[in-house]
Protein backbone atom coordinates (compact mmCIF):
# COMPACT_ATOMS: atom_id res chain seq x y z
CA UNK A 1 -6.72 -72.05 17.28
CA UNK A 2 -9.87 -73.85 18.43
CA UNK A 3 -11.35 -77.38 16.68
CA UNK A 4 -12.73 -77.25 13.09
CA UNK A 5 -15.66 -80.02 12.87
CA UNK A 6 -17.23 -81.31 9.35
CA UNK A 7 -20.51 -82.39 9.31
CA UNK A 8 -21.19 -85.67 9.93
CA UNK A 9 -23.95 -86.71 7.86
CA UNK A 10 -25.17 -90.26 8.03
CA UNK A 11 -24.83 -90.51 11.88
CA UNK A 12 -28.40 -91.06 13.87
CA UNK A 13 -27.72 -91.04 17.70
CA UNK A 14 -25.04 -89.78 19.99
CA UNK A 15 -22.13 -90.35 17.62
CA UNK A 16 -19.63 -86.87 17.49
CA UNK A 17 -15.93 -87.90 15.86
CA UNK A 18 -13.45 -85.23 15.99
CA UNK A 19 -10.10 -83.93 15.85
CA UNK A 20 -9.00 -80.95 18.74
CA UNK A 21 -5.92 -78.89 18.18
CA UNK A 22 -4.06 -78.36 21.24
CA UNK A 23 -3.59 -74.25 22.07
CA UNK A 24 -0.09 -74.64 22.16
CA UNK A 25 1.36 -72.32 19.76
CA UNK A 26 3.22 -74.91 17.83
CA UNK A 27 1.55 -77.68 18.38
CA UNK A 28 -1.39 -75.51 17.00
CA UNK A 29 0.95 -74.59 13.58
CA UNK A 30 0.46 -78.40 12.81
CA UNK A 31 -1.42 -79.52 9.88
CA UNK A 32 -4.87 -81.00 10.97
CA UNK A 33 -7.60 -83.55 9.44
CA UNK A 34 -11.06 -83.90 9.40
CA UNK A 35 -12.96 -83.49 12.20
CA UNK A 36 -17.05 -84.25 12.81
CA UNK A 37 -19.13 -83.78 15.07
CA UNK A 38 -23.72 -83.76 14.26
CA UNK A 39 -23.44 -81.67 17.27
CA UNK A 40 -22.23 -78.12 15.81
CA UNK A 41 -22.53 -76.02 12.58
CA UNK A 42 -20.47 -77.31 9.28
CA UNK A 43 -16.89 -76.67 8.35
CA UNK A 44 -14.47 -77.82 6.35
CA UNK A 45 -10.94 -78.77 6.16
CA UNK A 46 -8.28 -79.56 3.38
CA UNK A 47 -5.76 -79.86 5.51
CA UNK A 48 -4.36 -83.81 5.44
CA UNK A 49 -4.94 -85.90 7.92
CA UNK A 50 -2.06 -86.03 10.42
CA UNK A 51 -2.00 -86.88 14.39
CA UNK A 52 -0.53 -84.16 16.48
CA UNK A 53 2.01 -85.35 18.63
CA UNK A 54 0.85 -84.85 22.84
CA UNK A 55 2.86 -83.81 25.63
CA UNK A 56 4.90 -86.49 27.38
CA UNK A 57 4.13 -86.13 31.53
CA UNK A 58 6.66 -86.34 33.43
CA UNK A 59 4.77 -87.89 36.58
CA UNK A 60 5.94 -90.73 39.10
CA UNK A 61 8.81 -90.76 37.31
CA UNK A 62 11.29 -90.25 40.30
CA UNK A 63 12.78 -87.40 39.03
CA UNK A 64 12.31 -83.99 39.84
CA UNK A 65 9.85 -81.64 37.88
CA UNK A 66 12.40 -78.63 36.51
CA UNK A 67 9.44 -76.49 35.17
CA UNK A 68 6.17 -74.98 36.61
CA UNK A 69 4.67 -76.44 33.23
CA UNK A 70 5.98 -79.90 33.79
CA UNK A 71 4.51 -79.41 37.53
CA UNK A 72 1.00 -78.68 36.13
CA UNK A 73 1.22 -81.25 33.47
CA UNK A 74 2.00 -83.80 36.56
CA UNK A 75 -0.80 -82.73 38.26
CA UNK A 76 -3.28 -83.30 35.43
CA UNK A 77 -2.39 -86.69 35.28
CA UNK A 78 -2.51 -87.47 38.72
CA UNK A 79 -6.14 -86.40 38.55
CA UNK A 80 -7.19 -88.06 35.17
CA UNK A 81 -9.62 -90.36 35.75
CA UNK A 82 -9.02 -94.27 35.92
CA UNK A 83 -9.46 -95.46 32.39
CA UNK A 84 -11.86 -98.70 32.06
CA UNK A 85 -9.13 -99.89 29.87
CA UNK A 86 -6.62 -98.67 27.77
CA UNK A 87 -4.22 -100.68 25.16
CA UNK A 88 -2.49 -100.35 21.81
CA UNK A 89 -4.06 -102.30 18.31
CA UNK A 90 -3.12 -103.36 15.43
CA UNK A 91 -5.46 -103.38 12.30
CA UNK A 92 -5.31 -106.81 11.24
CA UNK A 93 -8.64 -106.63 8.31
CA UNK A 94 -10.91 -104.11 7.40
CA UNK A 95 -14.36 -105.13 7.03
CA UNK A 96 -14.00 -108.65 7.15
CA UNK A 97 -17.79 -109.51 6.38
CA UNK A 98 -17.83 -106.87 2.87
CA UNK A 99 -18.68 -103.39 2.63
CA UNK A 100 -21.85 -102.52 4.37
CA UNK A 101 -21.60 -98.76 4.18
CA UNK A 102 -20.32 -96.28 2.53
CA UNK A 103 -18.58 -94.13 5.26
CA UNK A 104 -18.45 -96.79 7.81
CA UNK A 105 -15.93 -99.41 7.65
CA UNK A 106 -15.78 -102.60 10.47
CA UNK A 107 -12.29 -102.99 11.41
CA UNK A 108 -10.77 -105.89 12.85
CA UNK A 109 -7.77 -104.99 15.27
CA UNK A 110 -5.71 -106.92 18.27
CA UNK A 111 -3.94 -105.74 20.70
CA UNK A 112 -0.25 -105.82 22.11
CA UNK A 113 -0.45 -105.48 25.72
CA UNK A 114 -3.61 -107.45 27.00
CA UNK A 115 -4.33 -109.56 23.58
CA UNK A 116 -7.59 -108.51 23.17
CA UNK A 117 -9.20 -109.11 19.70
CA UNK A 118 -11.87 -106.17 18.87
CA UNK A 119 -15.07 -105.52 15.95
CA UNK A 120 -15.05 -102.04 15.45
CA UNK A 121 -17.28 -100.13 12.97
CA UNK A 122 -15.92 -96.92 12.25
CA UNK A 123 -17.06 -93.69 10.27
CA UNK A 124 -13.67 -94.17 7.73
CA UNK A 125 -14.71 -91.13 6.01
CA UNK A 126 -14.26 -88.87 8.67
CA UNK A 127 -11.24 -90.92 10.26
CA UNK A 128 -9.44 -93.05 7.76
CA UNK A 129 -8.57 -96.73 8.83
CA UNK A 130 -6.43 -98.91 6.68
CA UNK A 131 -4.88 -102.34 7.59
CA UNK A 132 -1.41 -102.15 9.57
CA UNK A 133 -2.40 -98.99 11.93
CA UNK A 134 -2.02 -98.89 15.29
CA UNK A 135 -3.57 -97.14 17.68
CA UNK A 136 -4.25 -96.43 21.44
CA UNK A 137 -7.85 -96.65 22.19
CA UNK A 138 -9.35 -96.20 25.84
CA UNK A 139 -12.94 -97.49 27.09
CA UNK A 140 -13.99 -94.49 29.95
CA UNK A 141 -16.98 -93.63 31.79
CA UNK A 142 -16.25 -89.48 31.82
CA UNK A 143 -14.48 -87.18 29.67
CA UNK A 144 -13.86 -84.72 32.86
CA UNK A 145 -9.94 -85.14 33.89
CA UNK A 146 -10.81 -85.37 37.44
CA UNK A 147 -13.07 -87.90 37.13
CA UNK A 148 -16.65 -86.41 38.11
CA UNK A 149 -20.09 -87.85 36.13
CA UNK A 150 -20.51 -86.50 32.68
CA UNK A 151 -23.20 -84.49 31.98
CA UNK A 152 -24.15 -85.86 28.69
CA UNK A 153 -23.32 -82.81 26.96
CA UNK A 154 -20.14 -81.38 25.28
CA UNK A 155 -19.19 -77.92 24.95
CA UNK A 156 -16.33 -76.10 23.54
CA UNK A 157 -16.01 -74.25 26.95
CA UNK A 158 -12.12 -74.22 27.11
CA UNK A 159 -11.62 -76.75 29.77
CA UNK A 160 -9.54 -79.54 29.01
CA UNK A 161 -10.71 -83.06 29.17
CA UNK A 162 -9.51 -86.15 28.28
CA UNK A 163 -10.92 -86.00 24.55
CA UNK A 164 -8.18 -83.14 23.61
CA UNK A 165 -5.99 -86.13 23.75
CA UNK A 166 -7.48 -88.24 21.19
CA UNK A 167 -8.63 -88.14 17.26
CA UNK A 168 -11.85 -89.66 17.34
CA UNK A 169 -14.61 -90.19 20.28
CA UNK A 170 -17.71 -91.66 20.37
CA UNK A 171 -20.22 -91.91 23.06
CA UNK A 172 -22.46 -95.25 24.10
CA UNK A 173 -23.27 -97.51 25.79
CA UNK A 174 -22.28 -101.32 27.07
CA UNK A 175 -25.32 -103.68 26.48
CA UNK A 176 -24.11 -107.19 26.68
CA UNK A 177 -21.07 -109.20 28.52
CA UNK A 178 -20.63 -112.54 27.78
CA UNK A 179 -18.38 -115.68 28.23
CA UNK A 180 -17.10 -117.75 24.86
CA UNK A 181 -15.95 -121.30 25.39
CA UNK A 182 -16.46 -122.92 22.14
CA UNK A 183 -13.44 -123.03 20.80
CA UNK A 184 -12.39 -125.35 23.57
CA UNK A 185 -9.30 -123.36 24.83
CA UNK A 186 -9.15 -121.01 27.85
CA UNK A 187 -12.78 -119.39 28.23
CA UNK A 188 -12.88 -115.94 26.61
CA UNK A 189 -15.49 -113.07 27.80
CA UNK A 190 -16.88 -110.46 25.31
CA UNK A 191 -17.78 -107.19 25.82
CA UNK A 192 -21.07 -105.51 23.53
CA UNK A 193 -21.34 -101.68 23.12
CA UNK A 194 -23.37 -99.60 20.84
CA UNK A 195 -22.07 -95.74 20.07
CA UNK A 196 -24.71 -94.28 17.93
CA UNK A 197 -25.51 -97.35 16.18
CA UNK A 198 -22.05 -97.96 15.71
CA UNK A 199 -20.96 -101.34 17.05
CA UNK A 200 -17.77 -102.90 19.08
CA UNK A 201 -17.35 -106.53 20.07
CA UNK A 202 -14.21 -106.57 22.59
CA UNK A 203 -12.74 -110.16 23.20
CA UNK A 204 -10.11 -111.37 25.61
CA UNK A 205 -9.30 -112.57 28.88
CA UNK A 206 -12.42 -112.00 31.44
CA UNK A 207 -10.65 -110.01 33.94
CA UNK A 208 -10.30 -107.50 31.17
CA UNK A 209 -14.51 -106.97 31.65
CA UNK A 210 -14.01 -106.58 35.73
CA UNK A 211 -14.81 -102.57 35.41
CA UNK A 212 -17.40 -103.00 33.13
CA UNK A 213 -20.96 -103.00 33.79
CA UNK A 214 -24.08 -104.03 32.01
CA UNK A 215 -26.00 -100.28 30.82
CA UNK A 216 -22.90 -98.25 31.58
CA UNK A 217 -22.41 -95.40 29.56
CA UNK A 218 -19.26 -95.25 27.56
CA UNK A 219 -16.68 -92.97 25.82
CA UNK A 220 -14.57 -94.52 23.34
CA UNK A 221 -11.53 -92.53 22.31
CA UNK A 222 -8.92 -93.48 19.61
CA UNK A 223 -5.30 -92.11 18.89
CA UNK A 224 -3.16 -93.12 16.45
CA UNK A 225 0.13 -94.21 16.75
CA UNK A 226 3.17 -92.59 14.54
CA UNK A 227 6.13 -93.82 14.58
CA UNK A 228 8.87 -90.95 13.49
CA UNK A 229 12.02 -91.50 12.09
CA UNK A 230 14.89 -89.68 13.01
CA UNK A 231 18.10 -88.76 10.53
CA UNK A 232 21.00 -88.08 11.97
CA UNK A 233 23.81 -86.99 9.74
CA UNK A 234 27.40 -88.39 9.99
């Protein structure tokens, strides 16, 4: 079972959104949601909008791979390329200024490991945002696991990359960094990047912009986080 995109229709630029199904037969039974993309002919889904749940690697871990899958899987991830930066948020507000757009919601969001705060605008009506979600999103310069340039052009070829991970990617680019120290605390640097027209303000510590570089072409990529409960019978 391969993606399903939905046309994205408002999007000028080099915005795709979409959701991949992994080939695994039951992770590929799950129930799917929308998926865009201005890239490739129209389709549709009814199916609701859930996240499927990803493979847990079992690298560095110190213990011995059992399985020529685990093996592979361990593999993959040794060769994934370095992330630009990577942490869990929180939805805090959704368009804190009023509604601008129809299908495009700004989100505000912070997160839990580095205490970044982040602007995101997002196209809500292909991937739904409310206030309370979390989710892991990662800042990288190629979509190829092992790293290598990206060509600037996606393809549905069959070769993994790091997007069949993830719900929702957009491509840009960084076009301003910039230090904040008006508030009088601790001096804050923020980080400008434009996906389509889309925008992101990322604000936090400044060695949180040390990878980052003024022109550099981006890949945004956004999973969200589900937490399942468990019932255990007595």
């Amino acid at each position: 079972m391969g993606p399903t995109f939905a046309t994205d229709l408002w999007a000028p630029g080099p915005l795709f959104s979409y959701r991949l199904v992994d080939p695994d037969p039951f992770l590929a039974s799950l129930p799917c949601g929308p998926h865009s993309s201005p890239l490739f002919p129209p389709h549709t889904t009814q199916e609701p909008n859930h996240v499927k749940p990803l493979p847990i690697f079992a690298a560095n871990s110190g213990f011995p791979l059992a399985t020529p899958h685990a093996a592979a899987a361990a593999e993959e991830q040794r060769k994934m390329v370095e992330h630009l930066f990577e942490d869990i948020f929180t939805v805090t507000r959704l368009d804190p200024d009023g509604k601008k757009f129809d299908r495009v919601s700004r989100i505000e969001a912070r997160s839990e490991q580095f205490d970044m705060y982040m602007q995101l605008d997002v196209a809500t009506e292909v991937y739904p945002m409310r206030a309370g979600d979390r989710f892991t999103m990662v800042l990288a310069p190629t979509l190829n696991l092992d790293g290598t340039p990206d060509t600037g052009f996606y393809t549905q070829a069959g070769r993994k990359t790091l997007a069949d991970k993830f719900d929702y990617v957009m491509h840009g680019k960084l076009y301003k960094i910039s230090e904040d120290s008006s508030s009088g605390q601790a001096t804050k640097v923020e980080i400008y990047a434009s996906f389509g027209g889309l925008l992101m303000m990322l604000k936090g510590d400044p060695s949180s912009a040390a990878s980052f570089e003024l022109d550099q072409r981006l890949f945004l990529l956004i999973r969200k986080v589900v937490l399942v409960g468990i019932y255990q019978g007595v």
